[in-house]
N, C-alpha and C. Protein backbone atom coordinates (compact mmCIF):
# COMPACT_ATOMS: atom_id res chain seq x y z
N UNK A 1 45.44 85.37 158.83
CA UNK A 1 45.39 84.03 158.26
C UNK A 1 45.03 83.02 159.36
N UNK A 2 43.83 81.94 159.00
CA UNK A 2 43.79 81.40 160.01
C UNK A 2 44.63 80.00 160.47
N UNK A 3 44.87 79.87 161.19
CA UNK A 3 46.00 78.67 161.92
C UNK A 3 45.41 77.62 161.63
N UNK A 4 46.14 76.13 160.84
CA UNK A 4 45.66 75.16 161.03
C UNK A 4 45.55 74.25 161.85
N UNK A 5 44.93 73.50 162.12
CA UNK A 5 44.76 72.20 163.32
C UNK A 5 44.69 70.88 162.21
N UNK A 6 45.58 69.57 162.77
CA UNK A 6 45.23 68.57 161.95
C UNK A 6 45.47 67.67 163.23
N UNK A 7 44.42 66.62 162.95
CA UNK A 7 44.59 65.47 164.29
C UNK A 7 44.93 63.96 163.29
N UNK A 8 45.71 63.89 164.09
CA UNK A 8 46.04 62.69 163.47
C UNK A 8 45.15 61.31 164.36
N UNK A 9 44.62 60.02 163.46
CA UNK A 9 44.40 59.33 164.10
C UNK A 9 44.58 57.89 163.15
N UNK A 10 44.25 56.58 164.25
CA UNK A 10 44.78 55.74 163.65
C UNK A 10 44.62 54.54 165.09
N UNK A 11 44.84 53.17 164.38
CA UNK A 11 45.33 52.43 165.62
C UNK A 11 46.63 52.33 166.63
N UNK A 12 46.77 51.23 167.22
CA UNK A 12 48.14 51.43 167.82
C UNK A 12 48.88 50.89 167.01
N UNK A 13 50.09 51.45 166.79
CA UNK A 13 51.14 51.09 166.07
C UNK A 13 50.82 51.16 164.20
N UNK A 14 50.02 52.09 164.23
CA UNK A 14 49.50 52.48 162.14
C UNK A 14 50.91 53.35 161.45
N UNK A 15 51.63 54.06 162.97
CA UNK A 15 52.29 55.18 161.88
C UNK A 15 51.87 56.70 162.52
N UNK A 16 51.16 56.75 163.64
CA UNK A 16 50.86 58.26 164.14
C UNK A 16 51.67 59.05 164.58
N UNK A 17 52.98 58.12 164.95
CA UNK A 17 54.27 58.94 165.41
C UNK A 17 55.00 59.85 164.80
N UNK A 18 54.43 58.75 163.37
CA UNK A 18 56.04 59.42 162.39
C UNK A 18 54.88 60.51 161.89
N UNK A 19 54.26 60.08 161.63
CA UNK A 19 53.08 61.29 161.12
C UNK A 19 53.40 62.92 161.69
N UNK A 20 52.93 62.67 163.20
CA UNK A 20 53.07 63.91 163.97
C UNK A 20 54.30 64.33 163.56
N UNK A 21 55.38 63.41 164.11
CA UNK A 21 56.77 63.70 163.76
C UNK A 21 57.14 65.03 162.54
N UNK A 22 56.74 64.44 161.36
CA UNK A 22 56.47 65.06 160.94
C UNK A 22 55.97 66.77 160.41
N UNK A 23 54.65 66.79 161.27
CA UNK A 23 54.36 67.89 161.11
C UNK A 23 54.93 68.94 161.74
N UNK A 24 55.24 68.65 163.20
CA UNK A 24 56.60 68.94 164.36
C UNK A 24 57.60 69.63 163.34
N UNK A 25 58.14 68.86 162.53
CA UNK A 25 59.48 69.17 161.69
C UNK A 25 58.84 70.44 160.95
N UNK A 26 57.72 70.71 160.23
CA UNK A 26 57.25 72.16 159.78
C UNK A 26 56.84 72.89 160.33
N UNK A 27 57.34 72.31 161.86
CA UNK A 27 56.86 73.83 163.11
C UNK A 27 55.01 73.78 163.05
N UNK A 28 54.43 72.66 163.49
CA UNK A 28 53.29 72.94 164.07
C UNK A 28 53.47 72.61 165.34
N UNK A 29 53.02 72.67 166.30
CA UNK A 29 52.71 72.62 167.90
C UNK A 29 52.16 71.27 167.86
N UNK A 30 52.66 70.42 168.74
CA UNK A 30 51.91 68.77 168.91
C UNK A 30 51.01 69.03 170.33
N UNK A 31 50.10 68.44 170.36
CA UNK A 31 49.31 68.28 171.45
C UNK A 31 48.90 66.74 171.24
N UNK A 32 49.34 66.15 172.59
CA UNK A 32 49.54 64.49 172.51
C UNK A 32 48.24 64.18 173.94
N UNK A 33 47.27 64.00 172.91
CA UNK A 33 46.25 63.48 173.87
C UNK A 33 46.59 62.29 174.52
N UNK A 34 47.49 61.51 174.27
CA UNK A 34 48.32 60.21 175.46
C UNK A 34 48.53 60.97 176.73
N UNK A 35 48.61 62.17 176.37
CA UNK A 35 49.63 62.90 177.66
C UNK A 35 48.94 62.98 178.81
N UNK A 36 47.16 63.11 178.75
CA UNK A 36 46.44 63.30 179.64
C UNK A 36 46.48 61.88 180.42
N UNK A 37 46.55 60.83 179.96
CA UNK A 37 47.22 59.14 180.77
C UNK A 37 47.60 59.58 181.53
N UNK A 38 49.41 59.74 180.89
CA UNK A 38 50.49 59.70 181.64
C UNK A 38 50.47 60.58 182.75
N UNK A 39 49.92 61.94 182.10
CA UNK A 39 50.01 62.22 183.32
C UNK A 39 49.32 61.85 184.64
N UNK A 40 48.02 60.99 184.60
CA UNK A 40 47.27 60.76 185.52
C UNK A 40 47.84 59.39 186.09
N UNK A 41 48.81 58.51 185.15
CA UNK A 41 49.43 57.70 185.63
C UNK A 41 50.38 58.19 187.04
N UNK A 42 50.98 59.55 186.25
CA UNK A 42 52.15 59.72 187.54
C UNK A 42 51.26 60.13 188.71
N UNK A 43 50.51 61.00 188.47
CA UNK A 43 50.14 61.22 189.73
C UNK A 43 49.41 60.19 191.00
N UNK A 44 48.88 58.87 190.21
CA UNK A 44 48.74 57.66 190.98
C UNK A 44 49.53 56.90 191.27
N UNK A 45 50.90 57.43 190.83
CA UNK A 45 52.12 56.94 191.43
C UNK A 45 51.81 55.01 190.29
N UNK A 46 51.26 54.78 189.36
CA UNK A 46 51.00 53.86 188.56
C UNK A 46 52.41 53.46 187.27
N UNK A 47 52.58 52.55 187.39
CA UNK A 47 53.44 52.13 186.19
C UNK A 47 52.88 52.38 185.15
N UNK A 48 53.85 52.47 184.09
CA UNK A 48 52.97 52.89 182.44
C UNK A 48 53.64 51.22 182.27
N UNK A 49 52.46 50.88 181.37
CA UNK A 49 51.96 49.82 180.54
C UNK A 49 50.60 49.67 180.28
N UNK A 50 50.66 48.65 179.28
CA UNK A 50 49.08 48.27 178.56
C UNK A 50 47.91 48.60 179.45
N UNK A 51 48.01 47.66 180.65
CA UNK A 51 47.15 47.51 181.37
C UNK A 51 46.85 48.64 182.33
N UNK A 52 47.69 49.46 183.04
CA UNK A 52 47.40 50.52 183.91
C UNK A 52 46.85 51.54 182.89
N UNK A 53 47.64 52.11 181.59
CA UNK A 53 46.41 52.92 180.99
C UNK A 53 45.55 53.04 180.59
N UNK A 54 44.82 51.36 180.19
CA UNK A 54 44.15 50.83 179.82
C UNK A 54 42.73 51.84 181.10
N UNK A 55 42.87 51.19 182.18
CA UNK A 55 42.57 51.92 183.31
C UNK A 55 42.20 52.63 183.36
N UNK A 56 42.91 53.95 183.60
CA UNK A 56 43.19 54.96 183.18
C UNK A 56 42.05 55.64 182.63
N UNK A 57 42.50 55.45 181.06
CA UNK A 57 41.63 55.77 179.75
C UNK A 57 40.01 55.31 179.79
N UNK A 58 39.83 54.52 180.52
CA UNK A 58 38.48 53.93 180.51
C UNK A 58 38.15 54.69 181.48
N UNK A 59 38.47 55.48 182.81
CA UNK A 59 38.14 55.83 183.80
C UNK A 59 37.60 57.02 183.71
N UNK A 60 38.69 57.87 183.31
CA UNK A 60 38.50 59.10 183.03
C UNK A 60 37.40 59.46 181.88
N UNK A 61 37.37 58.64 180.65
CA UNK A 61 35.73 58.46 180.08
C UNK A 61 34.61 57.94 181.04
N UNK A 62 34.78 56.83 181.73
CA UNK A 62 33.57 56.96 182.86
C UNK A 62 33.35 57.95 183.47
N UNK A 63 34.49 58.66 183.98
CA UNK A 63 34.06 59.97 184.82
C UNK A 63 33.63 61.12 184.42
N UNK A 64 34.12 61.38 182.87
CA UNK A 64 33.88 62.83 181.98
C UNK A 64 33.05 62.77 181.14
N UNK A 65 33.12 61.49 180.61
CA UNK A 65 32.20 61.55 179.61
C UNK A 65 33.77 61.41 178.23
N UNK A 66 33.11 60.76 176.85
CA UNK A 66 33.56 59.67 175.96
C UNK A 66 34.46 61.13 174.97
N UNK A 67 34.09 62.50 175.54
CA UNK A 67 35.13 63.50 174.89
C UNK A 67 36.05 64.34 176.08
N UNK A 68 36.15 63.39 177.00
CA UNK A 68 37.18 63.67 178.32
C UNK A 68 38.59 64.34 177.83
N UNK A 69 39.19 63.56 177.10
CA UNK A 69 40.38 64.34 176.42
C UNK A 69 40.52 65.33 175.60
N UNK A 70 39.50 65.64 174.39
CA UNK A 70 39.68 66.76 174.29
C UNK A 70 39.04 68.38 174.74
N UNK A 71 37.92 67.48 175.74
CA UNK A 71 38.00 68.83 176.28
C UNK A 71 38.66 69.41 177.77
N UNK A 72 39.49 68.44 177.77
CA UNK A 72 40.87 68.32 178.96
C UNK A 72 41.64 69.20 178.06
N UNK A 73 41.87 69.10 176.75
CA UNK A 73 42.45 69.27 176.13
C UNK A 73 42.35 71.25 175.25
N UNK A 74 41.72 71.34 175.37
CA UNK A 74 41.02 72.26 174.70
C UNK A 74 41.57 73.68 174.89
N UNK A 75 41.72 73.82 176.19
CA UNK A 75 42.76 75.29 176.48
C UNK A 75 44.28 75.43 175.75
N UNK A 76 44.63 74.21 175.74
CA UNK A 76 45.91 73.68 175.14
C UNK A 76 46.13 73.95 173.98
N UNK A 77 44.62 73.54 173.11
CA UNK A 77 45.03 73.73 171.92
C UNK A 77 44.83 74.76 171.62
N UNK A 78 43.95 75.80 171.98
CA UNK A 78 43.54 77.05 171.94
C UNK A 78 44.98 78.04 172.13
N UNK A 79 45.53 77.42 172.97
CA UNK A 79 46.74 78.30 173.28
C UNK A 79 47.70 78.31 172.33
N UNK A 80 48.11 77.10 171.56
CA UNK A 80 48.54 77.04 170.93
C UNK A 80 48.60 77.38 169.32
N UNK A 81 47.22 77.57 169.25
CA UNK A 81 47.04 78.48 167.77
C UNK A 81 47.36 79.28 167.78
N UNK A 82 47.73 80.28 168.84
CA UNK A 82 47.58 81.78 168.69
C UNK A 82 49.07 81.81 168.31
N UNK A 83 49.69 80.54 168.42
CA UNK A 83 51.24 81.17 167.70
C UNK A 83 51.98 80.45 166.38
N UNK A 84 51.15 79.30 166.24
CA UNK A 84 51.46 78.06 165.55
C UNK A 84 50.23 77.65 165.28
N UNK A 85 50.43 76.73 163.42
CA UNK A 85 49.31 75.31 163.20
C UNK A 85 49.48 74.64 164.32
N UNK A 86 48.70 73.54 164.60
CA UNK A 86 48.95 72.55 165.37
C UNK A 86 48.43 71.18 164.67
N UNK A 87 49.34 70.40 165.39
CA UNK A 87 48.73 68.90 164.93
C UNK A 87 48.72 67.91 166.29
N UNK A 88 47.38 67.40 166.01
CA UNK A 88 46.91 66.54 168.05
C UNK A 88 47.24 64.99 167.15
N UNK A 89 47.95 65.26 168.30
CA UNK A 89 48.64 63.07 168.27
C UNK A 89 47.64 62.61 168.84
N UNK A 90 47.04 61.49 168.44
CA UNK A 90 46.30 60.55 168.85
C UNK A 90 44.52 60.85 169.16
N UNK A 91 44.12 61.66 168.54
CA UNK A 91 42.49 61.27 168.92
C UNK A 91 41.88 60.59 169.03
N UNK A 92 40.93 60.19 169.52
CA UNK A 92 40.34 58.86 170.21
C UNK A 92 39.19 58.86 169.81
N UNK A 93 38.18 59.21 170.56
CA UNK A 93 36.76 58.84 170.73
C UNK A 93 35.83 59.84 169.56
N UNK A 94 34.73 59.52 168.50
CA UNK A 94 33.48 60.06 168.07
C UNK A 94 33.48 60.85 168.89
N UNK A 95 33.18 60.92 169.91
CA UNK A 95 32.89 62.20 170.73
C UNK A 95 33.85 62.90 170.88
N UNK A 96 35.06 63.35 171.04
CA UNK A 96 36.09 63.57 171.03
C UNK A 96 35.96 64.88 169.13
N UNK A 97 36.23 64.06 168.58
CA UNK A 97 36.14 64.53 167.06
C UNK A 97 35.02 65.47 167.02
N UNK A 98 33.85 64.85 167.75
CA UNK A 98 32.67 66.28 167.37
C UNK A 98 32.99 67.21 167.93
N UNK A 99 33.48 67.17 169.71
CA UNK A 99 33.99 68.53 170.27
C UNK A 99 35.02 69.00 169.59
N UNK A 100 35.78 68.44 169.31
CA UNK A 100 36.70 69.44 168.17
C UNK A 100 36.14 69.90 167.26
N UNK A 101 35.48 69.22 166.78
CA UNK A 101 35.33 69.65 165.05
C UNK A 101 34.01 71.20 165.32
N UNK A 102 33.31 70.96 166.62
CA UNK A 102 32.36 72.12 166.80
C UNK A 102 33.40 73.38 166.91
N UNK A 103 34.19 73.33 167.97
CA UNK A 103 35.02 74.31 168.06
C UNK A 103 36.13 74.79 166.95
N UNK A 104 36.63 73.51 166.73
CA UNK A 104 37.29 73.97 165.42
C UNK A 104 36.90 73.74 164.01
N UNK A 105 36.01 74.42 163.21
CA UNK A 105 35.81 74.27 161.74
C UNK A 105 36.66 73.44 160.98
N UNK A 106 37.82 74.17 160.86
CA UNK A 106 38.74 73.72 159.55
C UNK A 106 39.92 72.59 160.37
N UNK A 107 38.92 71.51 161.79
CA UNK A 107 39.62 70.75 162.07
C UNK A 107 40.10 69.57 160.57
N UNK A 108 41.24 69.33 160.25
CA UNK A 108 41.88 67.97 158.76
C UNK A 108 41.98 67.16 159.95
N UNK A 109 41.35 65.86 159.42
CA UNK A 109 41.78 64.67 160.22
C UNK A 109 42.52 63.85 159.37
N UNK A 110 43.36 63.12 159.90
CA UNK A 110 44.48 62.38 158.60
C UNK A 110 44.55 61.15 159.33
N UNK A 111 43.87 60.03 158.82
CA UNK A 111 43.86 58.62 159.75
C UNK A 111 44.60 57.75 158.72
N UNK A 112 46.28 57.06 159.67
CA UNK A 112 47.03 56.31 159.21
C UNK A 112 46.52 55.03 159.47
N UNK A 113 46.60 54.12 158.55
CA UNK A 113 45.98 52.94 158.41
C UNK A 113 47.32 51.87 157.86
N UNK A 114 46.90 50.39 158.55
CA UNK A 114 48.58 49.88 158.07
C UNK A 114 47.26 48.14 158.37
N UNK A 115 48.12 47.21 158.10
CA UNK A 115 47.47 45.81 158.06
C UNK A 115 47.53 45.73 159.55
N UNK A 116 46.79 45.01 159.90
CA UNK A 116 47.05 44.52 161.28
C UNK A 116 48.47 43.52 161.96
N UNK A 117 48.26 42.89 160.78
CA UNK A 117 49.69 42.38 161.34
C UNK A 117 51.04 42.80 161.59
N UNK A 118 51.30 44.19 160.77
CA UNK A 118 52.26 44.90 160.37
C UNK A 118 52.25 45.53 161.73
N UNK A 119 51.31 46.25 162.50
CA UNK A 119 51.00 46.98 163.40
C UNK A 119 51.38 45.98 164.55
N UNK A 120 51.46 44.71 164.57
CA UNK A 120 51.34 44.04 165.91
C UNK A 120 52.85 43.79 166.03
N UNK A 121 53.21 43.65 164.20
CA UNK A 121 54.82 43.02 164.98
C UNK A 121 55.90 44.49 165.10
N UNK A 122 55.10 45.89 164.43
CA UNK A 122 55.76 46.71 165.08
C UNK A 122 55.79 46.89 166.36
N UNK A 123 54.44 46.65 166.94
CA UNK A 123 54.26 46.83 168.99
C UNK A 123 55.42 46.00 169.05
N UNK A 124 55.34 44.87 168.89
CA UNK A 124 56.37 43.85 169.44
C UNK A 124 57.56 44.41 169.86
N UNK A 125 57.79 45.19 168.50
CA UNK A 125 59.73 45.53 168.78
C UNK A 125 60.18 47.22 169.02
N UNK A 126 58.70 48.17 169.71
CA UNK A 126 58.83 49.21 169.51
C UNK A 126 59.77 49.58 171.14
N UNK A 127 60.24 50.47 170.50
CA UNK A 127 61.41 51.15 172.08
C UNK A 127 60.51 51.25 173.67
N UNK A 128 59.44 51.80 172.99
CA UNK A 128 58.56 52.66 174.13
C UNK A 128 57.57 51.75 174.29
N UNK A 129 57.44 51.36 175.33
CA UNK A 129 56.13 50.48 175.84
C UNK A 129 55.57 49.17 174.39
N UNK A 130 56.42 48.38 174.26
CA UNK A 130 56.32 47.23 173.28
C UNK A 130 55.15 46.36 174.17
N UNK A 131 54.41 46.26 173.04
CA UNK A 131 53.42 44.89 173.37
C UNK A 131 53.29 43.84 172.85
N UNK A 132 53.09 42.77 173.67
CA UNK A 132 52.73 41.64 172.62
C UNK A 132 51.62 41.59 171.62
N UNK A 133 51.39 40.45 170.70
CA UNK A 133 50.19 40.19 169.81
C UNK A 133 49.07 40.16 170.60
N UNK A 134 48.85 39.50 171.98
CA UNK A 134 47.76 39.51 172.42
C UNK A 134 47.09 40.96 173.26
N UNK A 135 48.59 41.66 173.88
CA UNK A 135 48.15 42.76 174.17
C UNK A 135 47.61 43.55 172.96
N UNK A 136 48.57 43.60 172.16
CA UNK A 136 47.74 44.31 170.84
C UNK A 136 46.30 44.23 170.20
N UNK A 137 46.16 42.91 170.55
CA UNK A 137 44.91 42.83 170.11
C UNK A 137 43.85 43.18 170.98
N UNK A 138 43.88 42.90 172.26
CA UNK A 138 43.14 43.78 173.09
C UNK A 138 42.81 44.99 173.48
N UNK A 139 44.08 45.58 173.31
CA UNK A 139 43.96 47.04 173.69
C UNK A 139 43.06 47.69 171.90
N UNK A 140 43.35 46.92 171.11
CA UNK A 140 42.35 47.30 169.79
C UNK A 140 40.93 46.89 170.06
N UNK A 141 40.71 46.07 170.70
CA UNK A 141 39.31 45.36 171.02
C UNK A 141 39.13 46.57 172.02
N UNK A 142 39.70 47.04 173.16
CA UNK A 142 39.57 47.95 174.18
C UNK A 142 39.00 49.12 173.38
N UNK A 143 40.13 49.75 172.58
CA UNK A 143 39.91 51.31 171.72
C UNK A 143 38.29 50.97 170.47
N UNK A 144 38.21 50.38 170.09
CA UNK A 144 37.29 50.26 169.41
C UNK A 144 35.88 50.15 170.11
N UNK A 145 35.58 49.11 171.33
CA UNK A 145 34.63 49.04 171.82
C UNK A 145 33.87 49.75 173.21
N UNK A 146 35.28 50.49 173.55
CA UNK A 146 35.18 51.02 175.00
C UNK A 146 35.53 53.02 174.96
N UNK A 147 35.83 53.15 173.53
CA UNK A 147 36.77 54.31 173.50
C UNK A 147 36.28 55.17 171.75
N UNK A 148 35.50 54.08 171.34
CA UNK A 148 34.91 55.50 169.96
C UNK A 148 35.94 55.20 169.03
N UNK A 149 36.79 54.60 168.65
CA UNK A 149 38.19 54.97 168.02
C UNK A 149 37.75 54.88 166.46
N UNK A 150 36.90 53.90 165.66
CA UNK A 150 36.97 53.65 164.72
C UNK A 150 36.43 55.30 163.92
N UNK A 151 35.21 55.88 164.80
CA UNK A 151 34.45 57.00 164.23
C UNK A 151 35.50 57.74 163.60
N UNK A 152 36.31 58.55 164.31
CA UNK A 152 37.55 59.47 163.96
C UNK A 152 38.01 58.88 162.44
N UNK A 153 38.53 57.53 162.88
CA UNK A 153 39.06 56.72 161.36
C UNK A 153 38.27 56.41 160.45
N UNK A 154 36.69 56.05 160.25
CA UNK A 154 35.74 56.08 158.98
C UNK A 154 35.58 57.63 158.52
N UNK A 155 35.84 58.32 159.90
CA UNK A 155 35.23 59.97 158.94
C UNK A 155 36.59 60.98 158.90
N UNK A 156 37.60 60.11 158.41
CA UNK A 156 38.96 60.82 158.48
C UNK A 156 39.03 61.70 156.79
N UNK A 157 39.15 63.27 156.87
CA UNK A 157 39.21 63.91 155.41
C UNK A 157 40.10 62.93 155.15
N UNK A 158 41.17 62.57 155.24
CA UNK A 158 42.34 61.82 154.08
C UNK A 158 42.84 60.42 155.05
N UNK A 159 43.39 59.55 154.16
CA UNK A 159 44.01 58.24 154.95
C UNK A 159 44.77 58.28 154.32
N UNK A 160 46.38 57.77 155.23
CA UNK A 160 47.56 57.90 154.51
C UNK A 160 47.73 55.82 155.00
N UNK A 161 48.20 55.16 153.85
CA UNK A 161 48.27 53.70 154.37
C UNK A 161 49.81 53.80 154.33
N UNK A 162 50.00 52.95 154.98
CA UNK A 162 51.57 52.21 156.15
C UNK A 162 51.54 51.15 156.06
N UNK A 163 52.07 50.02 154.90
CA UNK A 163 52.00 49.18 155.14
C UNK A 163 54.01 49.03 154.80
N UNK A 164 54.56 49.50 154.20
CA UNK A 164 55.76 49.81 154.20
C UNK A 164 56.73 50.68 154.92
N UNK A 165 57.89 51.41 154.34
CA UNK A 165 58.48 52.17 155.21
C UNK A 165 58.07 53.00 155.47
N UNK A 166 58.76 53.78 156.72
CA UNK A 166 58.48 55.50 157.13
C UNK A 166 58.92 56.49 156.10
N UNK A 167 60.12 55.98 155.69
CA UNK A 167 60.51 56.97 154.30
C UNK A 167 59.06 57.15 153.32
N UNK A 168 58.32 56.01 153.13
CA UNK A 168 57.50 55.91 152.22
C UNK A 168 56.32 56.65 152.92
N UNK A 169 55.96 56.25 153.98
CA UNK A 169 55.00 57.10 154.49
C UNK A 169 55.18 58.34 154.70
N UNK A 170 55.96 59.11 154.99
CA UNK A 170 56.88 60.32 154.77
C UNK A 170 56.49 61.04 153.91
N UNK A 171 56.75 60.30 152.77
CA UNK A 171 56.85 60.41 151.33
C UNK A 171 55.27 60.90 150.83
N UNK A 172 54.51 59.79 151.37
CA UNK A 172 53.27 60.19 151.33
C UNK A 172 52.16 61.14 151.77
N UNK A 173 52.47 61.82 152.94
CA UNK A 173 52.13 62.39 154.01
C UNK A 173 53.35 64.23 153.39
N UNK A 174 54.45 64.28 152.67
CA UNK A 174 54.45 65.34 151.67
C UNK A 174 53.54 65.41 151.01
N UNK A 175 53.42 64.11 150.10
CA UNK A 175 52.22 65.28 148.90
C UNK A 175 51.16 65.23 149.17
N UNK A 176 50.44 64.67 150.92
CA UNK A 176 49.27 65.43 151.17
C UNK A 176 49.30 66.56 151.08
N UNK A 177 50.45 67.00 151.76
CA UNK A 177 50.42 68.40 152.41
C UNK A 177 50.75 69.44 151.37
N UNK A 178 51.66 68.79 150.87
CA UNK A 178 51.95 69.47 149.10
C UNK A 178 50.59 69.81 147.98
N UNK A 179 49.44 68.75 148.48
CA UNK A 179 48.53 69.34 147.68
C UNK A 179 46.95 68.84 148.39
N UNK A 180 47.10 69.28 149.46
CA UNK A 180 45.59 69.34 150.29
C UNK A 180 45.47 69.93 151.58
N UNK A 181 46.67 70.08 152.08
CA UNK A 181 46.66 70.90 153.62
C UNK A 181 47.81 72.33 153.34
């Protein structure tokens, strides 16, 4: 039987957490393309916030090229099929999505979508690296114009919207899976 892969994508603060979260809870394997940042944060000895991954993320596409993460990524996920579905937190870039989607066929993309405003005043008050409205809006101006982000989200198989609770999105994100994945 073959193993599924689903990438979740979306803006900052749409709902990708609880999403993954999620799939985590039915035992798929997460692979958190953020992770390739952080980790390049620590090793520059760099603070995490907006602005240093901002950095970061732009760099490592200057240097690799605009599908840097997932094919940073790629052994990872490979490894991980062989025992588990998997589901990748956060995909990024058009380019990004085609190298997956070449390698993996039956890649499901599931792009959470929420209002913008809803998304900014969640940054505001989130535990982990909270941003303001203006950071928010930049780092969206950043991901969209510097980073591919929207491609993934116009050519997403399914959109789950967030403009309410997580229970509800939850809720919603069952009877995908209940009747399409």
């Amino acid at each position: 039987m073959e193993r599924k892969i689903v990438a979740i994508v979306g803006m900052c603060g749409s709902g990708k957490s609880v999403v993954t979260e999620q799939f985590e809870a039915l035992g798929y394997a997460r692979v958190y393309f953020g992770q390739v940042t952080m980790d390049e944060l620590e090793r520059r000895n760099l603070a995490r916030n907006e602005q240093n991954e901002r950095l970061v993320r732009e760099e490592l596409r200057a240097k690799f090229g605009k599908a840097a993460f997932a094919i940073k990524l790629l052994d990872k996920i490979e490894e991980a099929l062989k025992t588990s579905d998997v589901v990748i937190d956060g995909l990024y870039s058009w380019s990004e999505y085609k190298v997956l989607k070449e390698r993996f066929p039956n890649l499901v993309v599931i792009a959470v979508l929420c209002d913008r405003a809803k998304r900014y005043a969640r940054l505001a008050i989130r535990p982990v690296r909270p941003l303001t409205e203006a950071e928010a809006q930049s780092r969206d101006y950043a991901e969209i114009e510097n980073s591919e982000k929207g491609g993934p989200i116009a050519f997403a198989d399914y959109m789950l919207l967030n403009n309410s609770t997580p229970e509800d999105l939850r809720a919603a994100l069952t009877e995908l899976i209940r009747s399409h994945i």
